[in-house]
N, C-alpha and C. Protein backbone atom coordinates (compact mmCIF):
# COMPACT_ATOMS: atom_id res chain seq x y z
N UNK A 1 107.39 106.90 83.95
CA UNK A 1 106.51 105.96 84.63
C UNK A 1 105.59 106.72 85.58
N UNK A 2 104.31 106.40 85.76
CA UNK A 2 103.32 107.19 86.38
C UNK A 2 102.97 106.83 87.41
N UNK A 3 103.44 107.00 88.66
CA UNK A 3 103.35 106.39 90.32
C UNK A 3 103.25 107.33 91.37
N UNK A 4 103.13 107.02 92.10
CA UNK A 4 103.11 107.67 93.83
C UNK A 4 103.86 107.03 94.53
N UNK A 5 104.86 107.77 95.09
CA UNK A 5 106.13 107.14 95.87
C UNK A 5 105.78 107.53 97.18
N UNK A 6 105.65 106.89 97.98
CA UNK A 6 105.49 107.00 99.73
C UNK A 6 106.54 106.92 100.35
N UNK A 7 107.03 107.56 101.42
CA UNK A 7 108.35 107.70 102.25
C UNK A 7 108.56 108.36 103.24
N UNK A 8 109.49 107.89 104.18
CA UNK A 8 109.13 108.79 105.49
C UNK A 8 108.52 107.60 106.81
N UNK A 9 108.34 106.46 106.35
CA UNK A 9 107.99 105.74 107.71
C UNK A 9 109.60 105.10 108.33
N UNK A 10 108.83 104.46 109.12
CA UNK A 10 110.03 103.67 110.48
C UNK A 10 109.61 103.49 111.56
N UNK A 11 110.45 103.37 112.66
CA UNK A 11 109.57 102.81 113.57
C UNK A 11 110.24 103.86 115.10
N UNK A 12 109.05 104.38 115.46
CA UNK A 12 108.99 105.53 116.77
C UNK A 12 108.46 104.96 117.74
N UNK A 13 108.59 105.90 118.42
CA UNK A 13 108.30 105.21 120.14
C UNK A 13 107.07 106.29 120.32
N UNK A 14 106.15 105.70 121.24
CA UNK A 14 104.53 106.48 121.48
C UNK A 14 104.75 107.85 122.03
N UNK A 15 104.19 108.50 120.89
CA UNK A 15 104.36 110.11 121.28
C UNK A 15 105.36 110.59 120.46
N UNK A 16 105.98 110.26 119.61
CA UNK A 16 107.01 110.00 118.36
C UNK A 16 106.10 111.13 117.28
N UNK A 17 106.95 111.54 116.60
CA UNK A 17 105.90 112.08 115.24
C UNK A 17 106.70 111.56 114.24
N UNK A 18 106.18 111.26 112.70
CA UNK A 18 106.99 111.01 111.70
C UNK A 18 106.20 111.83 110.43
N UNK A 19 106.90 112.04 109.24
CA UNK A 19 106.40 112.76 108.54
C UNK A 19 106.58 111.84 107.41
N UNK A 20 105.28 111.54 106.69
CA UNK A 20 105.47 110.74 105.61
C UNK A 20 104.92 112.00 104.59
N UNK A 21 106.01 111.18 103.38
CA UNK A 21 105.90 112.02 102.08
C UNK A 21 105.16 111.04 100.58
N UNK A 22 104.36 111.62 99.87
CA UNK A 22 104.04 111.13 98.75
C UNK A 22 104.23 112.10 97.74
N UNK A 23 104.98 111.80 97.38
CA UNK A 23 105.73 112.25 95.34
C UNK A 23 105.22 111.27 94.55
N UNK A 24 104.46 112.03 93.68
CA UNK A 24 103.82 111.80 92.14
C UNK A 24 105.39 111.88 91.32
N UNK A 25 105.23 110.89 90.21
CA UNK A 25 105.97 111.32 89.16
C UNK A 25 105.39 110.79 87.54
N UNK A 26 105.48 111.39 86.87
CA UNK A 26 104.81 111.25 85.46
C UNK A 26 103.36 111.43 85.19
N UNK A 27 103.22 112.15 86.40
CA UNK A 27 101.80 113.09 86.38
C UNK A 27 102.21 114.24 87.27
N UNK A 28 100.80 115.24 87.14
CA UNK A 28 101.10 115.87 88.35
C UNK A 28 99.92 116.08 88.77
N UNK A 29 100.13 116.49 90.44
CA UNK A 29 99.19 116.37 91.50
C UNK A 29 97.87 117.17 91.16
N UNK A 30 98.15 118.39 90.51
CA UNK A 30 97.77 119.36 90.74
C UNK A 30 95.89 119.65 90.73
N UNK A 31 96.30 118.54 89.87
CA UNK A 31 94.50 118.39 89.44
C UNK A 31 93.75 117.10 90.29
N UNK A 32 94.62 116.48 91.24
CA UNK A 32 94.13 115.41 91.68
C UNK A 32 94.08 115.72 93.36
N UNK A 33 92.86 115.29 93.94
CA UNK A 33 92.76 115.10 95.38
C UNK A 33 93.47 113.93 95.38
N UNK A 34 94.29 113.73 96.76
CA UNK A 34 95.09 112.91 97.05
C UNK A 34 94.71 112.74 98.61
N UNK A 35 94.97 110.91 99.07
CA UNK A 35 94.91 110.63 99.88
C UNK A 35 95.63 109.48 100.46
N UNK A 36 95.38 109.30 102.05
CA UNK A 36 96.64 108.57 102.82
C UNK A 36 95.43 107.68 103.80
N UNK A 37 95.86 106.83 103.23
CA UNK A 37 95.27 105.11 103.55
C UNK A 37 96.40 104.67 104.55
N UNK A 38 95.64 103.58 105.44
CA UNK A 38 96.40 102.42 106.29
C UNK A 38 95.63 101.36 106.05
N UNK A 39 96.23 100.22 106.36
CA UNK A 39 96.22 99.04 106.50
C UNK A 39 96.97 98.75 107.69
N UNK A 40 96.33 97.81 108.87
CA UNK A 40 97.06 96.78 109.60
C UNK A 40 96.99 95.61 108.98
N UNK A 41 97.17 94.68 109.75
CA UNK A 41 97.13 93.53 109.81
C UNK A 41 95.76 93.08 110.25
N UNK A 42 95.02 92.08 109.60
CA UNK A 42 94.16 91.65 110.16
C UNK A 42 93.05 92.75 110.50
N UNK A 43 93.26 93.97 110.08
CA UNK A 43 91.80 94.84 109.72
C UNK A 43 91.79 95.60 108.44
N UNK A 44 90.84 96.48 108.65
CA UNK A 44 90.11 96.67 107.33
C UNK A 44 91.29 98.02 106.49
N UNK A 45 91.17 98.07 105.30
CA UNK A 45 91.77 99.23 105.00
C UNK A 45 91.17 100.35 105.84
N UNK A 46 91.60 101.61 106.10
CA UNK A 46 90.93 102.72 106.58
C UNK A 46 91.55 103.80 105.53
N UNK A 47 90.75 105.04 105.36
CA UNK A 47 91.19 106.42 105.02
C UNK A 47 91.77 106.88 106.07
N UNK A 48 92.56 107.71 105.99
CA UNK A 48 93.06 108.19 107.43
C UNK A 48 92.92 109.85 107.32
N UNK A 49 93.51 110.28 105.49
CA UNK A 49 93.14 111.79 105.64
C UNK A 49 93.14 111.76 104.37
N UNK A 50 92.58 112.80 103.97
CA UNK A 50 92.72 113.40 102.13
C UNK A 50 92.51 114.67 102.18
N UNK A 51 92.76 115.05 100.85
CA UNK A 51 93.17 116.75 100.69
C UNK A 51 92.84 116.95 99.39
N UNK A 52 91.80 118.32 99.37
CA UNK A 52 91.63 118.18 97.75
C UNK A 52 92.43 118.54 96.76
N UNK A 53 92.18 119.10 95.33
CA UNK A 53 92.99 119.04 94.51
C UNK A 53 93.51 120.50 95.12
N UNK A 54 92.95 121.71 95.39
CA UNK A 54 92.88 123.17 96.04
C UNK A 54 93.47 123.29 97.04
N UNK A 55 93.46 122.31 97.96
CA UNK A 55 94.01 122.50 99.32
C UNK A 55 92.87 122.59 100.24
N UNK A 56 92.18 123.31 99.46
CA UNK A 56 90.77 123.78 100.60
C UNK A 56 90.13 123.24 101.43
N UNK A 57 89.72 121.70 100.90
CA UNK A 57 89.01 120.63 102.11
C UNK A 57 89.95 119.08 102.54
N UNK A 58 89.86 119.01 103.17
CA UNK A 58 90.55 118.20 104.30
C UNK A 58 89.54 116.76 104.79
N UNK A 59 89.68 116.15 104.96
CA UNK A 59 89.37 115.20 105.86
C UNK A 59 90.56 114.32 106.67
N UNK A 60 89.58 114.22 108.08
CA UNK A 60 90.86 113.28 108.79
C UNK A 60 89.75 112.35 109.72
N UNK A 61 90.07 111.31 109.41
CA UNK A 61 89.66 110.10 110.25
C UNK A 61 89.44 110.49 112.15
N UNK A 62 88.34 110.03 112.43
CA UNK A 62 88.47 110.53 114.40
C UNK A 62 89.36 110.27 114.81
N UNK A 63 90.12 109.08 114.66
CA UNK A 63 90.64 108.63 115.73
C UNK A 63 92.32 109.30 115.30
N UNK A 64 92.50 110.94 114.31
CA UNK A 64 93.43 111.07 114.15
C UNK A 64 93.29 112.59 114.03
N UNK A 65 92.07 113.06 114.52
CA UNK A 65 92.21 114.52 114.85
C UNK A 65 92.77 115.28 115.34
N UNK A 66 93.35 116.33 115.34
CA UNK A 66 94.33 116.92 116.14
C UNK A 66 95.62 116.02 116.66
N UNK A 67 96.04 115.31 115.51
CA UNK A 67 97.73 114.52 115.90
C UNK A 67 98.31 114.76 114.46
N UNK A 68 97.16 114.55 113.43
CA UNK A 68 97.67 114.90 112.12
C UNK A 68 97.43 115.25 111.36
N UNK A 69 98.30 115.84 110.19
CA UNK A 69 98.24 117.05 109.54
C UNK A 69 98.42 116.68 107.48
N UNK A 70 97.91 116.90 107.27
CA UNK A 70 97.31 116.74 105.72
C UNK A 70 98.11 117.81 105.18
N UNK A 71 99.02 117.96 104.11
CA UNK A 71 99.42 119.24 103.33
C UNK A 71 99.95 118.63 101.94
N UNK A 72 99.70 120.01 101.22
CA UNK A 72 100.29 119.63 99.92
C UNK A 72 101.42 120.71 98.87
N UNK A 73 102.02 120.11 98.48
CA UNK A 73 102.99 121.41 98.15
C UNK A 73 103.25 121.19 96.08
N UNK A 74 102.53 121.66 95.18
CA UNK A 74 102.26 121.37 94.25
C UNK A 74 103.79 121.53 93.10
N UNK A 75 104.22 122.56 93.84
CA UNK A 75 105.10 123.14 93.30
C UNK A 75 106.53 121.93 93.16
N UNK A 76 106.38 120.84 94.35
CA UNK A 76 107.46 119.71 94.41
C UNK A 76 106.38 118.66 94.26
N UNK A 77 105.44 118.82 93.89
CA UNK A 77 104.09 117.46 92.96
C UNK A 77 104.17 116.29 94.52
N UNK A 78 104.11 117.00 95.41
CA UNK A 78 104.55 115.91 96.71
C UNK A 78 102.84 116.63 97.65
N UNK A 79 102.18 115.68 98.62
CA UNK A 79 101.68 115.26 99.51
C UNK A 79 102.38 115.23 100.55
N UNK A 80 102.25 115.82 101.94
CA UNK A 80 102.95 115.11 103.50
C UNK A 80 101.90 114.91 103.93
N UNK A 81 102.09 114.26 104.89
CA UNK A 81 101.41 113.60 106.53
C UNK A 81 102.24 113.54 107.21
N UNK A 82 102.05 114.80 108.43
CA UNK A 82 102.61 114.75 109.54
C UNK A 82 101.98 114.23 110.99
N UNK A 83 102.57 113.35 111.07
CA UNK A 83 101.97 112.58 112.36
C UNK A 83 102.20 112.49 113.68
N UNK A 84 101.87 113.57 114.74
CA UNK A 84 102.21 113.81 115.93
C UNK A 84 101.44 112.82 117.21
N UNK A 85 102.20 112.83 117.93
CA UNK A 85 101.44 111.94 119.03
C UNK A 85 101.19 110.63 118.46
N UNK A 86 102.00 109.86 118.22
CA UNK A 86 101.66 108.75 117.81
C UNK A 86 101.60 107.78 118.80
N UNK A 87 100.55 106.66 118.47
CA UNK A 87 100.24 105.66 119.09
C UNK A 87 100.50 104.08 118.67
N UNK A 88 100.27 103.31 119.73
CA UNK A 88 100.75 101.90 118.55
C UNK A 88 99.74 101.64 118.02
N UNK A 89 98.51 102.05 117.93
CA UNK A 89 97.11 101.70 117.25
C UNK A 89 97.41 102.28 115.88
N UNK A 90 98.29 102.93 115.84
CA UNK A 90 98.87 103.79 114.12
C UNK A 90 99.36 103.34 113.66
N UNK A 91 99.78 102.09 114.25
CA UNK A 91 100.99 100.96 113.64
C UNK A 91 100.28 100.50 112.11
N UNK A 92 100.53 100.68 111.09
CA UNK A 92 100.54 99.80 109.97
C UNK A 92 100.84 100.26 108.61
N UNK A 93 100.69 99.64 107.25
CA UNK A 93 101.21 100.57 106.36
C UNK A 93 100.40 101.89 105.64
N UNK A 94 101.20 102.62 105.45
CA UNK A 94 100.45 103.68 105.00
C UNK A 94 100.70 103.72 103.42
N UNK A 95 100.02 104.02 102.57
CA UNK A 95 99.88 104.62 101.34
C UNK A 95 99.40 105.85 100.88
N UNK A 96 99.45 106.37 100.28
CA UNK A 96 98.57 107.17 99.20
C UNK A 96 98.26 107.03 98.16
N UNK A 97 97.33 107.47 97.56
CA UNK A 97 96.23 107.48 96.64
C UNK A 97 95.37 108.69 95.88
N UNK A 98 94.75 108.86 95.00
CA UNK A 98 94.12 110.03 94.59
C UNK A 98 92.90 109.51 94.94
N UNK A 99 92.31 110.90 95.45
CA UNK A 99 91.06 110.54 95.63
C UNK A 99 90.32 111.36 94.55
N UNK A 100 89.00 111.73 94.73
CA UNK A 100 88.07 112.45 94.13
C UNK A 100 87.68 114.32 95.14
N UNK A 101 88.12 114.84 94.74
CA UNK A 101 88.46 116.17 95.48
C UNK A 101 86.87 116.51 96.26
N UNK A 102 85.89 116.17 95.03
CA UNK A 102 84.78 116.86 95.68
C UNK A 102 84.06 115.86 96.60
N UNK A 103 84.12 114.45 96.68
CA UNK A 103 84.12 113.97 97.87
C UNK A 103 84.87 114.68 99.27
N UNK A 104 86.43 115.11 98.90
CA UNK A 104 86.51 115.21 100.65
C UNK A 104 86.00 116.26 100.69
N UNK A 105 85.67 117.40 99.84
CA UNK A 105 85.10 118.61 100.30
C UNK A 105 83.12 118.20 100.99
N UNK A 106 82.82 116.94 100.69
CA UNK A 106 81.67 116.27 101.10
C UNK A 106 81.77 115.28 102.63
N UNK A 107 83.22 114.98 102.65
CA UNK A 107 83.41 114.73 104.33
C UNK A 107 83.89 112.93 103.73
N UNK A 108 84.00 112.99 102.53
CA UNK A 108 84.66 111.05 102.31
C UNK A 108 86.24 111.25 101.75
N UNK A 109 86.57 109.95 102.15
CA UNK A 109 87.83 110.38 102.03
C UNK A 109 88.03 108.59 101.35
N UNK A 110 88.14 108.71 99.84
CA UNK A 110 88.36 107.30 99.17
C UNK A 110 88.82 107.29 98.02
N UNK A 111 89.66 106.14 97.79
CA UNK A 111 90.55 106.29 96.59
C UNK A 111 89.42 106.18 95.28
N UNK A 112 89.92 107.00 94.30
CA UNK A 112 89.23 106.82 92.65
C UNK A 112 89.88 106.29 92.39
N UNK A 113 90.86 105.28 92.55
CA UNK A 113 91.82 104.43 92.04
C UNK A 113 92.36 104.73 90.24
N UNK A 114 92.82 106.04 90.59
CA UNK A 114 93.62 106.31 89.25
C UNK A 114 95.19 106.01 89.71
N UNK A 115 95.56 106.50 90.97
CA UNK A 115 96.87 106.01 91.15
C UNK A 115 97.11 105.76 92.32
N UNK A 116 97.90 105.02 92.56
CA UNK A 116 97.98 104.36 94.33
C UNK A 116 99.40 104.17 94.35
N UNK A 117 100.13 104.58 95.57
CA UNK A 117 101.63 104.06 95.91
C UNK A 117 101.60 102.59 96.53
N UNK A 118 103.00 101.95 96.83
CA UNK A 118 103.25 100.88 96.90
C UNK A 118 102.89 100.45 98.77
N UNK A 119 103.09 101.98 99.24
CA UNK A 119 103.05 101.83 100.79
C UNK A 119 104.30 102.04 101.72
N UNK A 120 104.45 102.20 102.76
CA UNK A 120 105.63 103.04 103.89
C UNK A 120 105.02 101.97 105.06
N UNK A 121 105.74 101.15 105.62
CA UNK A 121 105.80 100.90 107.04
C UNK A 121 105.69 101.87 108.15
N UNK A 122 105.10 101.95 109.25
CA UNK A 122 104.74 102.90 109.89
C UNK A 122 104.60 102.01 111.65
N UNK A 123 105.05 101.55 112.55
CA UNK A 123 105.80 101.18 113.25
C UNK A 123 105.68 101.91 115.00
N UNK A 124 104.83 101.81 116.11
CA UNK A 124 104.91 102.73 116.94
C UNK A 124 104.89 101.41 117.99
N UNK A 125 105.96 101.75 118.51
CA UNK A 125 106.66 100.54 119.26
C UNK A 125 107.25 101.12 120.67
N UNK A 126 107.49 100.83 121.60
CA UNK A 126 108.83 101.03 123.19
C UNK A 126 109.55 99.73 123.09
């Protein structure tokens, strides 16, 4: 079966880090830029970061510069997002997605909707 499994959320307290994971299975990553979407409630989807198929270009949303971290490890067909300093404005679900590689190396960060995970709760609460 050909999916993106997301994992790794829960719920932290502000200033918390969590590390979410996305594993491909019945494909592999290797050729695909991949990316990590949120959703709240009651707003818009956002990109939050993507990574190309190379590793080489990056994008990360402003309001998540320097807290988090985009990586990819091809060799376990898995995506992380490590998320430091978290806030409750980070509160919502996260997914991943493939994007189009030579977009983020262009500064966009959006799904080509070849494959999308189901989503991870993501939770920044006292």
């Amino acid at each position: 079966q050909v999916q993106l499994v997301e994992s790794g959320g829960g719920l932290v307290q502000p200033g918390g880090s969590l590390r979410l994971s996305c594993a491909a299975s019945g494909f592999t990553v290797d050729y695909h830029g991949i990316g990590w979407f949120r959703q709240a409630p009651g707003k818009e989807r956002e990109g939050v970061s993507c990574i190309s198929d190379s590793g080489d270009s990056t994008y990360y949303t402003h309001s998540v510069k320097g807290r988090f971290t985009i990586s990819r490890d091809n060799a376990k067909n898995t995506v992380y997002l490590q998320m430091n300093s978290l806030k409750p404005e980070d509160t919502a679900v996260y997914y991943c997605a493939t994007v189009n590689s030579l977009d983020v190396g262009m500064g966009y960060c959006e799904e080509d909707h070849d494959y999308w995970g189901q989503g991870t709760q993501v939770t920044v609460s006292s």
